[in-house]
Protein backbone atom coordinates (compact mmCIF):
# COMPACT_ATOMS: atom_id res chain seq x y z
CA UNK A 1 41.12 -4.01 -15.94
CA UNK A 2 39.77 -3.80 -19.58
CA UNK A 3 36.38 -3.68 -18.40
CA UNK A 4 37.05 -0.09 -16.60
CA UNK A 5 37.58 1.93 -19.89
CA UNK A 6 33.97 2.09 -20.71
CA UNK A 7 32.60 1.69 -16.69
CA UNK A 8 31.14 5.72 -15.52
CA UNK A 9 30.75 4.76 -12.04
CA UNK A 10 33.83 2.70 -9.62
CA UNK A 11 35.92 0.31 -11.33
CA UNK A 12 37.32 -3.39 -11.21
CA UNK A 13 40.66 -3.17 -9.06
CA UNK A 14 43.26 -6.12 -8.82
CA UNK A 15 46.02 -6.76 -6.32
CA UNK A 16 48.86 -8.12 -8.19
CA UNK A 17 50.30 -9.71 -4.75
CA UNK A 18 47.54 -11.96 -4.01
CA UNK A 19 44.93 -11.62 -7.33
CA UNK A 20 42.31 -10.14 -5.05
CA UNK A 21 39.82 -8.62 -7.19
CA UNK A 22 37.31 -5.83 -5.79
CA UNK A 23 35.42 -3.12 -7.10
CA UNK A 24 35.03 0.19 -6.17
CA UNK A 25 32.76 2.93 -6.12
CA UNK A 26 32.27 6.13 -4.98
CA UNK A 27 29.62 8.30 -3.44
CA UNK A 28 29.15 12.19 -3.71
CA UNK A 29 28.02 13.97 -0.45
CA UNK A 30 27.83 17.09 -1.69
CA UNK A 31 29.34 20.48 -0.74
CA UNK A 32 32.86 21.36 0.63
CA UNK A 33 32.00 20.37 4.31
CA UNK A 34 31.64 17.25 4.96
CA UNK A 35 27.99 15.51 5.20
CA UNK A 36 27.35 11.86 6.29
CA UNK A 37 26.31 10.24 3.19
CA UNK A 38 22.05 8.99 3.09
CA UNK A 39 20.91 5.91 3.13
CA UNK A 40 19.98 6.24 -0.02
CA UNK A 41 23.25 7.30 -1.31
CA UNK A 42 25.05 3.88 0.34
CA UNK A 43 22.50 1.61 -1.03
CA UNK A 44 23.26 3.33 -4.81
CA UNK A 45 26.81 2.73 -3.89
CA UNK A 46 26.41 -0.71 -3.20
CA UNK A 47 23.88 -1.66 -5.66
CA UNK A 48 26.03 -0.47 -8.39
CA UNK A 49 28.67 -3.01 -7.13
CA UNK A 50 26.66 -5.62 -7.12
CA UNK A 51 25.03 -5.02 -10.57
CA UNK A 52 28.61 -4.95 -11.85
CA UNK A 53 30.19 -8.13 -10.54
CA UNK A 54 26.68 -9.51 -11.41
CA UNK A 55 27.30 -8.46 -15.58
CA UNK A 56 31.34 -9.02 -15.53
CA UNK A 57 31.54 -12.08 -13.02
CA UNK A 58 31.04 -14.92 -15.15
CA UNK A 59 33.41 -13.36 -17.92
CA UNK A 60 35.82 -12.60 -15.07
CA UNK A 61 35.75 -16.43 -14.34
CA UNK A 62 36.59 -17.62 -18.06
CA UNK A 63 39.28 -15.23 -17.87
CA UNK A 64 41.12 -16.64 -14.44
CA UNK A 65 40.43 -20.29 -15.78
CA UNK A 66 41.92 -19.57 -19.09
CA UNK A 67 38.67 -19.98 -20.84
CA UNK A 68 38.52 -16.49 -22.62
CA UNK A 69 40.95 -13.71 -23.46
CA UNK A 70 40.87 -10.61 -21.87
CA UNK A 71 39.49 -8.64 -25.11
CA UNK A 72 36.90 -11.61 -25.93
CA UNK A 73 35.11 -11.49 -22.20
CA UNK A 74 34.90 -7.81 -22.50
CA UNK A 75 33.14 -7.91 -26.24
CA UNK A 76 30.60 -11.08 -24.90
CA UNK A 77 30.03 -8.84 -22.11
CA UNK A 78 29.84 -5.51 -23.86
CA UNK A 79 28.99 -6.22 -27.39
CA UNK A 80 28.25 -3.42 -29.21
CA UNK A 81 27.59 -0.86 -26.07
């Protein structure tokens, strides 16, 4: 959950029944009516999920296994950003 501070687009989301981890994202369709999102606009959407379990997964893994802290996975995944 550290990791969504500094995240502009979804976020990391975590069932505390069953540790289920997801992440989600949103997409902007425009005006007050509804329109049926692009194809464009769903690929973005999922893209950007994939990029970001791509960059936090393997911290997210030394986290559950005890590996890393919290705080430490975020900095060797962050750095200086």
């Amino acid at each position: 959950m550290r990791a969504n501070y500094g995240l502009k687009i979804g976020g990391f989301d975590f069932d505390f029944n069953d540790g289920e981890i997801s992440y989600r994202t949103s997409i902007y369709c425009g005006s007050d009516e509804f329109v049926a999102p692009t194809y464009e606009q769903i690929d973005f959407a999922l893209t950007i999920g994939m990029i970001m379990v791509e960059k936090y997964g393997d911290a997210l893994v030394k986290v559950m296994f005890g590996i890393l802290e919290p705080d430490d996975a975020i900095e060797s995944v962050e750095g200086d950003d």
